[in-house]
N, C-alpha and C. Protein backbone atom coordinates (compact mmCIF):
# COMPACT_ATOMS: atom_id res chain seq x y z
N UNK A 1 74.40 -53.59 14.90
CA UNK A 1 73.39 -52.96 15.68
C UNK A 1 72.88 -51.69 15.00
N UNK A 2 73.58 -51.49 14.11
CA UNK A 2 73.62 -49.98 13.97
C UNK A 2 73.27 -50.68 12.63
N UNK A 3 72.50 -51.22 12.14
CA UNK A 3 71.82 -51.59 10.68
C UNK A 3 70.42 -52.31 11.28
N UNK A 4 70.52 -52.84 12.71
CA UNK A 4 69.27 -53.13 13.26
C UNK A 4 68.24 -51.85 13.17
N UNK A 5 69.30 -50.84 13.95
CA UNK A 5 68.28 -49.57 14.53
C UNK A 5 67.74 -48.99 12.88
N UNK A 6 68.29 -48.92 11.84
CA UNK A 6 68.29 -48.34 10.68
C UNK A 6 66.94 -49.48 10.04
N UNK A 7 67.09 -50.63 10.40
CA UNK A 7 66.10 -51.64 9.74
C UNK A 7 64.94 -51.02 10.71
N UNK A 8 64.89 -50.99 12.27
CA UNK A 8 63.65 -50.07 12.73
C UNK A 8 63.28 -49.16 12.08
N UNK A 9 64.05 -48.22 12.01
CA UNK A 9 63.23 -47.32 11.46
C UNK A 9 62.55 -47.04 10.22
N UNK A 10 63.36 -48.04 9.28
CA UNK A 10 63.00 -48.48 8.31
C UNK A 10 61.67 -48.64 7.81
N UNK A 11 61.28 -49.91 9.12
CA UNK A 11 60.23 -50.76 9.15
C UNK A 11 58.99 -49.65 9.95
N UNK A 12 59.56 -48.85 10.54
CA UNK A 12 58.36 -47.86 11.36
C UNK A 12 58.01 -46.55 10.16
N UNK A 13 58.83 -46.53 9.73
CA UNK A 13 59.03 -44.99 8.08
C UNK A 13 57.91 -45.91 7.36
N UNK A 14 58.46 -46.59 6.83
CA UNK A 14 57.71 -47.56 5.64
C UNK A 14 55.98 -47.50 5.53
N UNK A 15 55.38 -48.21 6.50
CA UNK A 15 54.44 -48.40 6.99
C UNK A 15 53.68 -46.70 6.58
N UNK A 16 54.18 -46.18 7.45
CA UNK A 16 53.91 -44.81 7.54
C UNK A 16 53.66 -44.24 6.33
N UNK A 17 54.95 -44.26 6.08
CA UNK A 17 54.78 -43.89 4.48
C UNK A 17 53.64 -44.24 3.04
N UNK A 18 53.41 -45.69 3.04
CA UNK A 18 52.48 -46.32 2.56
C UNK A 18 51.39 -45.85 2.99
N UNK A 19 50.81 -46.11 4.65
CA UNK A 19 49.71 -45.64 5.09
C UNK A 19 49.55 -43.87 4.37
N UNK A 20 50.34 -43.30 4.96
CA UNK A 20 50.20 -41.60 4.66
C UNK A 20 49.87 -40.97 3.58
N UNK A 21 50.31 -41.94 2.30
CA UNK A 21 50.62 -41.34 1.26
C UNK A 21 49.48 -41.50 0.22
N UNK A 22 48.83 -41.05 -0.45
CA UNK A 22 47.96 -41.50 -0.82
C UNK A 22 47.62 -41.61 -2.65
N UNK A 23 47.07 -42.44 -3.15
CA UNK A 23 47.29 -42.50 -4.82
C UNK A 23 46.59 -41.56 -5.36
N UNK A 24 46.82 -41.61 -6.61
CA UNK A 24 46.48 -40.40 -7.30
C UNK A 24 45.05 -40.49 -7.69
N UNK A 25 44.73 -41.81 -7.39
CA UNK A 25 43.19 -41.64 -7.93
C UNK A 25 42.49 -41.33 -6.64
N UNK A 26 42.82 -41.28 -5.41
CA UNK A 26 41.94 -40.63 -3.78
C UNK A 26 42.22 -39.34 -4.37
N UNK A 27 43.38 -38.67 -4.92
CA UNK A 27 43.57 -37.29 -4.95
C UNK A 27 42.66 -37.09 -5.72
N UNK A 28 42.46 -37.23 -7.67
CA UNK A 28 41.72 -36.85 -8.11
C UNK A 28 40.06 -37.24 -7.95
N UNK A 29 39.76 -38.25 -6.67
CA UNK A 29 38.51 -38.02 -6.03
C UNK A 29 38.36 -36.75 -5.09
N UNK A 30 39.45 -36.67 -4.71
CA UNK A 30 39.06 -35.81 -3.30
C UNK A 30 39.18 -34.33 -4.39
N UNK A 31 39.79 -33.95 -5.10
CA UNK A 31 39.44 -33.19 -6.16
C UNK A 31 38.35 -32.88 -6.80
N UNK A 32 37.79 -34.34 -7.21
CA UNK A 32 36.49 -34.09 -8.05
C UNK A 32 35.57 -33.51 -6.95
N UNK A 33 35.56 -34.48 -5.63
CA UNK A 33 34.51 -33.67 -4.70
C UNK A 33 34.57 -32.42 -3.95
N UNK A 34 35.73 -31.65 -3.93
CA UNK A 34 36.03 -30.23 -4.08
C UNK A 34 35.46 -29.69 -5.21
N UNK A 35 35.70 -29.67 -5.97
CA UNK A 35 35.07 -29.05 -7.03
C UNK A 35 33.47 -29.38 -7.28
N UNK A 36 33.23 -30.66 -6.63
CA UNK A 36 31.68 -30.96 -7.14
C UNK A 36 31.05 -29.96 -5.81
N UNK A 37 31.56 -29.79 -4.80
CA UNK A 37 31.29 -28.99 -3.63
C UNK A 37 30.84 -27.53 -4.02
N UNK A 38 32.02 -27.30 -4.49
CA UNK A 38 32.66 -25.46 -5.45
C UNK A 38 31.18 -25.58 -5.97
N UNK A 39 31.03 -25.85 -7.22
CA UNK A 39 30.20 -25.72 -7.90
C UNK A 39 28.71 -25.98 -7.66
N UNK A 40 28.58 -27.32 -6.51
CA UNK A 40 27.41 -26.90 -5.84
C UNK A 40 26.75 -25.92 -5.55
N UNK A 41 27.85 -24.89 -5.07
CA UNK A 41 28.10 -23.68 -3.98
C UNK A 41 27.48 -22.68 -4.92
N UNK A 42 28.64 -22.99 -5.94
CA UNK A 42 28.22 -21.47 -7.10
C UNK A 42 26.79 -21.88 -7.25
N UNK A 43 26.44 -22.63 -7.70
CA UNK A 43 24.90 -22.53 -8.35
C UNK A 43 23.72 -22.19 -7.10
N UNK A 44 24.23 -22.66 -5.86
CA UNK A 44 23.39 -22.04 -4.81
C UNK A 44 23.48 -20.55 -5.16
N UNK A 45 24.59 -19.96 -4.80
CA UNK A 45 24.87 -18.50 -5.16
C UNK A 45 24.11 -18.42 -6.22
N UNK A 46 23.73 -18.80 -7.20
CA UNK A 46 23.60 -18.16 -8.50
C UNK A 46 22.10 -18.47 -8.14
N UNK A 47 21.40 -19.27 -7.76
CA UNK A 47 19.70 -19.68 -6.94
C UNK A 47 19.13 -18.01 -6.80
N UNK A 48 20.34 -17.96 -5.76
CA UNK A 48 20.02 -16.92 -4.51
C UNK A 48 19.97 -15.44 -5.60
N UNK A 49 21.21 -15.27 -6.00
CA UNK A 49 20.78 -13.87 -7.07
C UNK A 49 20.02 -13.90 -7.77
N UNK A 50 19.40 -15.00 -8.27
CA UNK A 50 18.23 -15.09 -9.24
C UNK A 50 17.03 -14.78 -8.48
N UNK A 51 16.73 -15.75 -7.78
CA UNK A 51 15.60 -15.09 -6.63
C UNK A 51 15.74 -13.71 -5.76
N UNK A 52 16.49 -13.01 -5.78
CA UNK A 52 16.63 -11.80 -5.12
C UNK A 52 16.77 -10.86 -6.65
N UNK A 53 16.87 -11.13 -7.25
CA UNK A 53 17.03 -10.31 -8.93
C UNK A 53 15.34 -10.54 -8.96
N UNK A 54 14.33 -11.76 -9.14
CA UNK A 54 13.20 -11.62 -9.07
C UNK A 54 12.23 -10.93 -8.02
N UNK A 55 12.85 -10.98 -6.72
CA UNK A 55 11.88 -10.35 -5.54
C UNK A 55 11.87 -8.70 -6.01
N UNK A 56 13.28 -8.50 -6.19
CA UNK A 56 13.62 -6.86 -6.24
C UNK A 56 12.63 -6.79 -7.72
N UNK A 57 12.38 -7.62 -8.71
CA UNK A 57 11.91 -7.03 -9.71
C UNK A 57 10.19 -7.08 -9.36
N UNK A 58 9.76 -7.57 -8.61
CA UNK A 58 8.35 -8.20 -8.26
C UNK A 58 7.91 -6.81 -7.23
N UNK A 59 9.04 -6.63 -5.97
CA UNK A 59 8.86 -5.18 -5.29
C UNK A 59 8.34 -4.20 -6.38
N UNK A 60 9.80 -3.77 -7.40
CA UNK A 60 9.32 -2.66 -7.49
C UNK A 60 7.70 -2.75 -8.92
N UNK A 61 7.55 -3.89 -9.10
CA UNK A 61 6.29 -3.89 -10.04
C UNK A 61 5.06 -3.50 -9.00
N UNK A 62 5.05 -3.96 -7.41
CA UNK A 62 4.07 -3.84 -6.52
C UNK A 62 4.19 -2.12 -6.15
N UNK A 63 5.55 -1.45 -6.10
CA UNK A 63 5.89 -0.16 -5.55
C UNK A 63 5.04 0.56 -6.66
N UNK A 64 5.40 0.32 -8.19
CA UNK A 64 4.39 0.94 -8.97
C UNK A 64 3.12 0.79 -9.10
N UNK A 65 2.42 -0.42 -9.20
CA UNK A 65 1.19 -0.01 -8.92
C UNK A 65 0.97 0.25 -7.87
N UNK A 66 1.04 0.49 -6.51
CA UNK A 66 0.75 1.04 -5.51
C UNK A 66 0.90 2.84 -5.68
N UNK A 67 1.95 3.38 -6.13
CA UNK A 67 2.01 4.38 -6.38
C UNK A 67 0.44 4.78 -7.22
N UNK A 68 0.47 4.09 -8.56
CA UNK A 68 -0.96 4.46 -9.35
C UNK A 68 -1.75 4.26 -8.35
N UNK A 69 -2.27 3.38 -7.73
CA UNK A 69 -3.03 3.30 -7.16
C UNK A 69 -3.79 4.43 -6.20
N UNK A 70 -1.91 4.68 -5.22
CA UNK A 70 -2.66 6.08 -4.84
C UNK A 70 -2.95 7.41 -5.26
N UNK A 71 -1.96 7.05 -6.71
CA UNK A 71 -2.79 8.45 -6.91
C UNK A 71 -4.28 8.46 -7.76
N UNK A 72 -4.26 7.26 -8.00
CA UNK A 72 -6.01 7.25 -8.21
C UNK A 72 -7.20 7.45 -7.08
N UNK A 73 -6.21 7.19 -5.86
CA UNK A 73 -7.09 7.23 -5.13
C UNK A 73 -7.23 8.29 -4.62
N UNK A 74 -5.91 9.23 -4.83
CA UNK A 74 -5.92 10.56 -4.70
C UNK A 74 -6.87 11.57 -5.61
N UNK A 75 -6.84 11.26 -6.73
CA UNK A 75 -7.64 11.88 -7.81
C UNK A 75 -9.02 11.89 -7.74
N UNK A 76 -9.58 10.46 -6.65
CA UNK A 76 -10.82 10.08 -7.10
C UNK A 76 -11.08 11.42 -5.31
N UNK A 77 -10.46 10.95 -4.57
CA UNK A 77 -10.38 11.58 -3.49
C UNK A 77 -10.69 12.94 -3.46
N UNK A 78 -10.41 13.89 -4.34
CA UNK A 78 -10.19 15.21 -5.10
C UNK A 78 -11.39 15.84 -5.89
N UNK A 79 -11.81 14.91 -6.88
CA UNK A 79 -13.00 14.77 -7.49
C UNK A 79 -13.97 14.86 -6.17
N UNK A 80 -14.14 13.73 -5.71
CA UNK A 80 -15.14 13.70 -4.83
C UNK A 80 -14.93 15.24 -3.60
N UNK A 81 -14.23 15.30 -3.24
CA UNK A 81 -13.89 16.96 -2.27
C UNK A 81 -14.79 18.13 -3.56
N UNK A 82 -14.45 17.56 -4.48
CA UNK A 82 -15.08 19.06 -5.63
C UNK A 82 -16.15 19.21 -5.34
N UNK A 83 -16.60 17.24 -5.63
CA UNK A 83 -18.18 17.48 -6.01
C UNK A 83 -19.22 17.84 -4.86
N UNK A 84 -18.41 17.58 -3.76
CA UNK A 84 -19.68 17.41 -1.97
C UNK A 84 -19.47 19.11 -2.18
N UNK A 85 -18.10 19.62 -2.08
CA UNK A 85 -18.06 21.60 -2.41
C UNK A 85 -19.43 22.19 -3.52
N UNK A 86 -19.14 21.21 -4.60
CA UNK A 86 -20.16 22.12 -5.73
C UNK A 86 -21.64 21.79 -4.61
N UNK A 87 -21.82 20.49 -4.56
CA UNK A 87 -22.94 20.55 -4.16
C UNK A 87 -23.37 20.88 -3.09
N UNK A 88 -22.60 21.21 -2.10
CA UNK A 88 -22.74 22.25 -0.92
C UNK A 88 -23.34 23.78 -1.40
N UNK A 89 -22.43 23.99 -2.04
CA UNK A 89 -22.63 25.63 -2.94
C UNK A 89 -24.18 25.47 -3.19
N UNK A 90 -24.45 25.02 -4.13
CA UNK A 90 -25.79 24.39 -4.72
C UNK A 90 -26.61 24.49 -3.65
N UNK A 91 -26.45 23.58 -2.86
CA UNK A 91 -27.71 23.46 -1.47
C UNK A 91 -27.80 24.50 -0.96
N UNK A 92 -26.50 25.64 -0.49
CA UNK A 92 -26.41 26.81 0.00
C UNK A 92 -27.35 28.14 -0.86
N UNK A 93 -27.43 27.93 -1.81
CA UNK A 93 -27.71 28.41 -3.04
C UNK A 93 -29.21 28.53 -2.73
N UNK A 94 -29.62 26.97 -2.79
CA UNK A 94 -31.19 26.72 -2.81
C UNK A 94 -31.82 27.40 -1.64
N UNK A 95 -31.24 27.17 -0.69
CA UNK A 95 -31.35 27.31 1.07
C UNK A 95 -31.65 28.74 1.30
N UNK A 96 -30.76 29.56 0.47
CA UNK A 96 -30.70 31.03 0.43
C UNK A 96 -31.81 31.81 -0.42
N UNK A 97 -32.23 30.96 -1.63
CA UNK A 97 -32.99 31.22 -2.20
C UNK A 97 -34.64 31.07 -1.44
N UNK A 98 -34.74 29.97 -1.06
CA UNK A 98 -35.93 29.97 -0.50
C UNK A 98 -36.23 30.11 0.90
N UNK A 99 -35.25 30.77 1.56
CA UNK A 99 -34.98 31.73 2.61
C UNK A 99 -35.91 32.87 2.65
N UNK A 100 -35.48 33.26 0.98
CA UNK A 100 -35.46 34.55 0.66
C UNK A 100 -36.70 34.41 -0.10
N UNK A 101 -38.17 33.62 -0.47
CA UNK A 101 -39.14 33.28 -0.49
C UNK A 101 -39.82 33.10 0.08
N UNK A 102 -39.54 32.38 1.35
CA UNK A 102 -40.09 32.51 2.69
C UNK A 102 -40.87 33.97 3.16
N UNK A 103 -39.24 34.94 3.44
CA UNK A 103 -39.44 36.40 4.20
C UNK A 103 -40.58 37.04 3.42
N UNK A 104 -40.43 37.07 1.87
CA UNK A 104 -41.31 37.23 0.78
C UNK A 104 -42.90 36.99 1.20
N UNK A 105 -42.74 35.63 1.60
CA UNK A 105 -44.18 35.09 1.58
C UNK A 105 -44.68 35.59 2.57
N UNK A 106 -43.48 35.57 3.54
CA UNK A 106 -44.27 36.14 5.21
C UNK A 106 -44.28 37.62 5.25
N UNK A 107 -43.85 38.48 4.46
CA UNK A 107 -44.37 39.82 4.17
C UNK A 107 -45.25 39.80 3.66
N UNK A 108 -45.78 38.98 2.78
CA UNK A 108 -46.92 39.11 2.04
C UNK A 108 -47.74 38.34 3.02
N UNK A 109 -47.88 37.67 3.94
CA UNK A 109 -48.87 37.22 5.08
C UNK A 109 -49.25 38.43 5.72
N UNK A 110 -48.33 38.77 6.07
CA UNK A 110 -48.87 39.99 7.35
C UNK A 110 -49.14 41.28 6.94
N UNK A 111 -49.24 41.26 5.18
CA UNK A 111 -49.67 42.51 5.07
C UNK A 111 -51.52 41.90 4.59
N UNK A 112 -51.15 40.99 4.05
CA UNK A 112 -52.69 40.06 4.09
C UNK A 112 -53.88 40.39 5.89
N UNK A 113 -52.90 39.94 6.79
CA UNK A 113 -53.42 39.83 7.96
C UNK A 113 -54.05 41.23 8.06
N UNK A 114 -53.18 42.17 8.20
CA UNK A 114 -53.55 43.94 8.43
C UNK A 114 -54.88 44.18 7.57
N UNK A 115 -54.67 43.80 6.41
CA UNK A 115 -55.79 43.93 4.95
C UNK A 115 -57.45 43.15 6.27
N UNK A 116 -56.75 41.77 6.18
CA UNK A 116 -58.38 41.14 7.04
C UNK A 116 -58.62 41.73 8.54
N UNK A 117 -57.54 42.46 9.03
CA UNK A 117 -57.77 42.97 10.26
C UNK A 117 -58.76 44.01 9.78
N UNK A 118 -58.49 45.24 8.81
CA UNK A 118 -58.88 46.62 8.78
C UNK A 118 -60.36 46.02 7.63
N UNK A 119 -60.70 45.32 7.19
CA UNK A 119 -61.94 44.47 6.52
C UNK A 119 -62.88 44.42 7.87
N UNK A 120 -62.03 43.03 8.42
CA UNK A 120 -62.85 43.05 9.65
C UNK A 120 -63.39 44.01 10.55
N UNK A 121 -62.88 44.82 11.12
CA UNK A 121 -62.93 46.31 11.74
C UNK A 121 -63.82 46.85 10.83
N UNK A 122 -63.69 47.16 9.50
CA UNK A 122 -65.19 47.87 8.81
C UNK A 122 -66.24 47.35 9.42
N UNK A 123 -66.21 45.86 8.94
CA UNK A 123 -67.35 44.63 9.00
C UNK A 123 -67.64 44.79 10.20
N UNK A 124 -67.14 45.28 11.34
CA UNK A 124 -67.83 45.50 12.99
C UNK A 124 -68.35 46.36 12.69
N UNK A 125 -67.94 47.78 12.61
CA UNK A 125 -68.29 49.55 12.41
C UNK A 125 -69.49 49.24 11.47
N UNK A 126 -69.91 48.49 10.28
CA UNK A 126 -70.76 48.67 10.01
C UNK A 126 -72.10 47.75 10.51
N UNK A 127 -71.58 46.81 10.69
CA UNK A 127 -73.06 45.59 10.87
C UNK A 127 -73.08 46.68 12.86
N UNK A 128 -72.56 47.37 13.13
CA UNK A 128 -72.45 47.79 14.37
C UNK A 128 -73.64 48.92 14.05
N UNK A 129 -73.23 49.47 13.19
CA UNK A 129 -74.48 51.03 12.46
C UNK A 129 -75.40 50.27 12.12
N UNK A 130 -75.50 49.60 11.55
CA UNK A 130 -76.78 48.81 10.78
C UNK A 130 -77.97 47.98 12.31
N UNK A 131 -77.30 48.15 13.30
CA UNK A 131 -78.66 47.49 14.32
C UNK A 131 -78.92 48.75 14.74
């Protein structure tokens, strides 16, 4: 009886054993596809730093010309503030000048006027004696 129970278990181990155990060529599959996995993996990784090594290099090519940019646009910005100033000055200039041609002219009107006032006034006093 006691070589029966030993042949059970025998016969229940066995099975098991066979089933469980597995050959060396499932191992070095299940190996190869670990590793074909791994290395999938790395080269994703290695995708990803490459494209983030290019974005970061593409940023900062956009960060610099943007920088030039503004300061061209600063410069041109600057220039132009000079030139509306000069030519303000200028207009102020002209404005003042012929301001000051004007008062000129209109002193010289109204001393004109007085001149044809005191003409005129003769021109009465006399054509006035003369009837």
């Amino acid at each position: 009886m006691k070589q029966l129970m030993n042949l059970n278990k025998v016969l229940i181990i066995l099975p098991l054993l066979l089933l469980g155990c597995k050959t060396t060529e499932e191992l070095e599959a299940e190996q190869f596809e670990r590793d074909s996995k791994a290395q999938a993996q790395l080269q994703k990784e290695e995708q990803k730093n490459q494209l983030f090594s290019s974005l970061i290099t593409r940023t900062q090519a956009l960060e610099e010309k943007l920088n030039s940019m503004s300061g061209s646009v600063e410069e041109i910005s600057y220039k132009s503030e000079q030139s509306s100033k000069e030519s303000n000055d200028q207009i102020l200039k002209l404005l003042d000048e012929q301001s000051k041609r004007l008062g000129a002219l209109e002193s010289e009107m109204l001393e004109q006027r007085k001149f044809i006032e005191k003409v005129t006034e003769t021109l009465k006093k006399i054509s006035t004696n003369l009837k």
